[in-house]
Protein backbone atom coordinates (compact mmCIF):
# COMPACT_ATOMS: atom_id res chain seq x y z
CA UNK A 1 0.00 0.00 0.00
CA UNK A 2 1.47 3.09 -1.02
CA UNK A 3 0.85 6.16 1.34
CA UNK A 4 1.24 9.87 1.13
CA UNK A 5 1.23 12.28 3.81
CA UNK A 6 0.00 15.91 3.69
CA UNK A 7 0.53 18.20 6.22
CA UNK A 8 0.86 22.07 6.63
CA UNK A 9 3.22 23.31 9.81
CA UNK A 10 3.82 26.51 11.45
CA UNK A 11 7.25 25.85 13.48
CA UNK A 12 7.49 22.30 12.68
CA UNK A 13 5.95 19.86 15.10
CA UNK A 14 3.50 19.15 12.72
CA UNK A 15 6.28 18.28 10.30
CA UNK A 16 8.22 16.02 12.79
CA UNK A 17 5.05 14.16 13.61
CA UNK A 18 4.74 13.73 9.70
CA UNK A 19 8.47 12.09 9.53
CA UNK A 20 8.06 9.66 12.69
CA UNK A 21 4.69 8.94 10.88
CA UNK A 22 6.19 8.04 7.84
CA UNK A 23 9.09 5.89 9.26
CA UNK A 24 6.45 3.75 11.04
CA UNK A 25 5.17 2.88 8.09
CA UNK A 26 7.89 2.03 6.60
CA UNK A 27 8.24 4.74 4.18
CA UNK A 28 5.73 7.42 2.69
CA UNK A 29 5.65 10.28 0.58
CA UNK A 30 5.05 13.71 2.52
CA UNK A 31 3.96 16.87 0.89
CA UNK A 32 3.70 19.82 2.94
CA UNK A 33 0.86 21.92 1.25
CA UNK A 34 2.20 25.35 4.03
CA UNK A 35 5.39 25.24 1.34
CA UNK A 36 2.68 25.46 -1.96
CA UNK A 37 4.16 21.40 -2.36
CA UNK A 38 1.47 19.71 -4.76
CA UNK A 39 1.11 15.62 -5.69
CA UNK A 40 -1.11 13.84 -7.64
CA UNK A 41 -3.53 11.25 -5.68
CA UNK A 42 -3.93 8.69 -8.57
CA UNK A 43 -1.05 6.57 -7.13
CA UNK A 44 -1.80 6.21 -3.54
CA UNK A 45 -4.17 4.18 -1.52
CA UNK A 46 -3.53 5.98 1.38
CA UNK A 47 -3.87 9.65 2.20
CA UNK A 48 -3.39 11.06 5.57
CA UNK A 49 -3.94 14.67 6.34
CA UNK A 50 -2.08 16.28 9.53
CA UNK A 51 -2.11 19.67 10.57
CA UNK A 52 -1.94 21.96 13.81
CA UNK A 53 -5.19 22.30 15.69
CA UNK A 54 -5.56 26.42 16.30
CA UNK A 55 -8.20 27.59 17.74
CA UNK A 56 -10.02 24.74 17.25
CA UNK A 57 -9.58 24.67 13.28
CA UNK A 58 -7.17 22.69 10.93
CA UNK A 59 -4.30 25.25 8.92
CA UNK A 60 -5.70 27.12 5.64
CA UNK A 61 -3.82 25.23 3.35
CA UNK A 62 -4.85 21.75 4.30
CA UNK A 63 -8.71 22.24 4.35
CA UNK A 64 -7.92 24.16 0.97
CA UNK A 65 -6.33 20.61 0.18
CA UNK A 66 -9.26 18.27 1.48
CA UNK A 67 -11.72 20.68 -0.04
CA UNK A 68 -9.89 20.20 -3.69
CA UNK A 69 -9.47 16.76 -3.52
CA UNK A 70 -12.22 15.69 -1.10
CA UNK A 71 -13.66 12.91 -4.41
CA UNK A 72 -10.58 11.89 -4.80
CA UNK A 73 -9.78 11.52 -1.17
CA UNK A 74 -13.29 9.86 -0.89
CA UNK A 75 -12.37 6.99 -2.52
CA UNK A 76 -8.86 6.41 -0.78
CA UNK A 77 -8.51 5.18 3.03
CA UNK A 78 -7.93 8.20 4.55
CA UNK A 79 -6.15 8.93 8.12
CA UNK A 80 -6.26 12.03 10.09
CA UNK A 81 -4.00 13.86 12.46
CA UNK A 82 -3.46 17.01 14.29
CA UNK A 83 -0.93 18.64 16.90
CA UNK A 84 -0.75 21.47 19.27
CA UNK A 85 -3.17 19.89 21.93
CA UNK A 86 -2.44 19.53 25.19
CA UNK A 87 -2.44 15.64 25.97
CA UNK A 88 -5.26 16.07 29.35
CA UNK A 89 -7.60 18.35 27.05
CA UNK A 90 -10.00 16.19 25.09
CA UNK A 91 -10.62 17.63 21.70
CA UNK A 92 -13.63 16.91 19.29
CA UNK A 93 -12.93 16.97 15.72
CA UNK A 94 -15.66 18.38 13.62
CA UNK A 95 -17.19 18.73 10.25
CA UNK A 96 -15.65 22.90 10.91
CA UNK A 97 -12.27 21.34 10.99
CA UNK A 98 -12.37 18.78 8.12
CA UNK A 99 -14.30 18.34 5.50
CA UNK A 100 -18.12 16.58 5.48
CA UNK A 101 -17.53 15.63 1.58
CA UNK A 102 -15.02 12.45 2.68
């Protein structure tokens, strides 16, 4: 299974998070969409999408990403991450912070 990661960072947690990711399994492709960094979806099977959680929303440029892609994304297995929350504080991802369409 071939996987690529997309991610956006501010000061680069998001990106570390993105290369530990990677190495754990066993190699992916990452594209950081904060740089303007594009790929093509047709060859992956997997897609995840990480960014930094801000005020309770995902970065610009990765809902930008999900919003573009969101049929093509539909159609893929699709994992989700995001940093910048504190461990104790339970967070609730919603349909603000990603997509509905996927």
């Amino acid at each position: 299974m071939k996987t690529l990661i997309v991610y956006a960072t501010k000061y680069g947690a998001t990106k570390q998070i993105a290369e530990q990711l990677a190495e754990y399994l066993g190699g992916a492709d990452l594209v950081d969409v904060g740089k303007g960094e594009t790929a093509s979806l047709t060859e992956y099977d997997c897609v995840v999408l990480g960014s930094p959680l801000t005020a309770g929303s995902i970065r610009k440029e990765v809902k930008a990403f999900a919003q573009q892609h969101a049929g093509e994304l539909g159609g893929k297995r699709l994992g989700l991450f995001v940093s910048g929350c504190r461990a104790t504080r339970k967070i609730r991802i919603s349909s603000r912070t990603f997509p509905r369409s996927f």
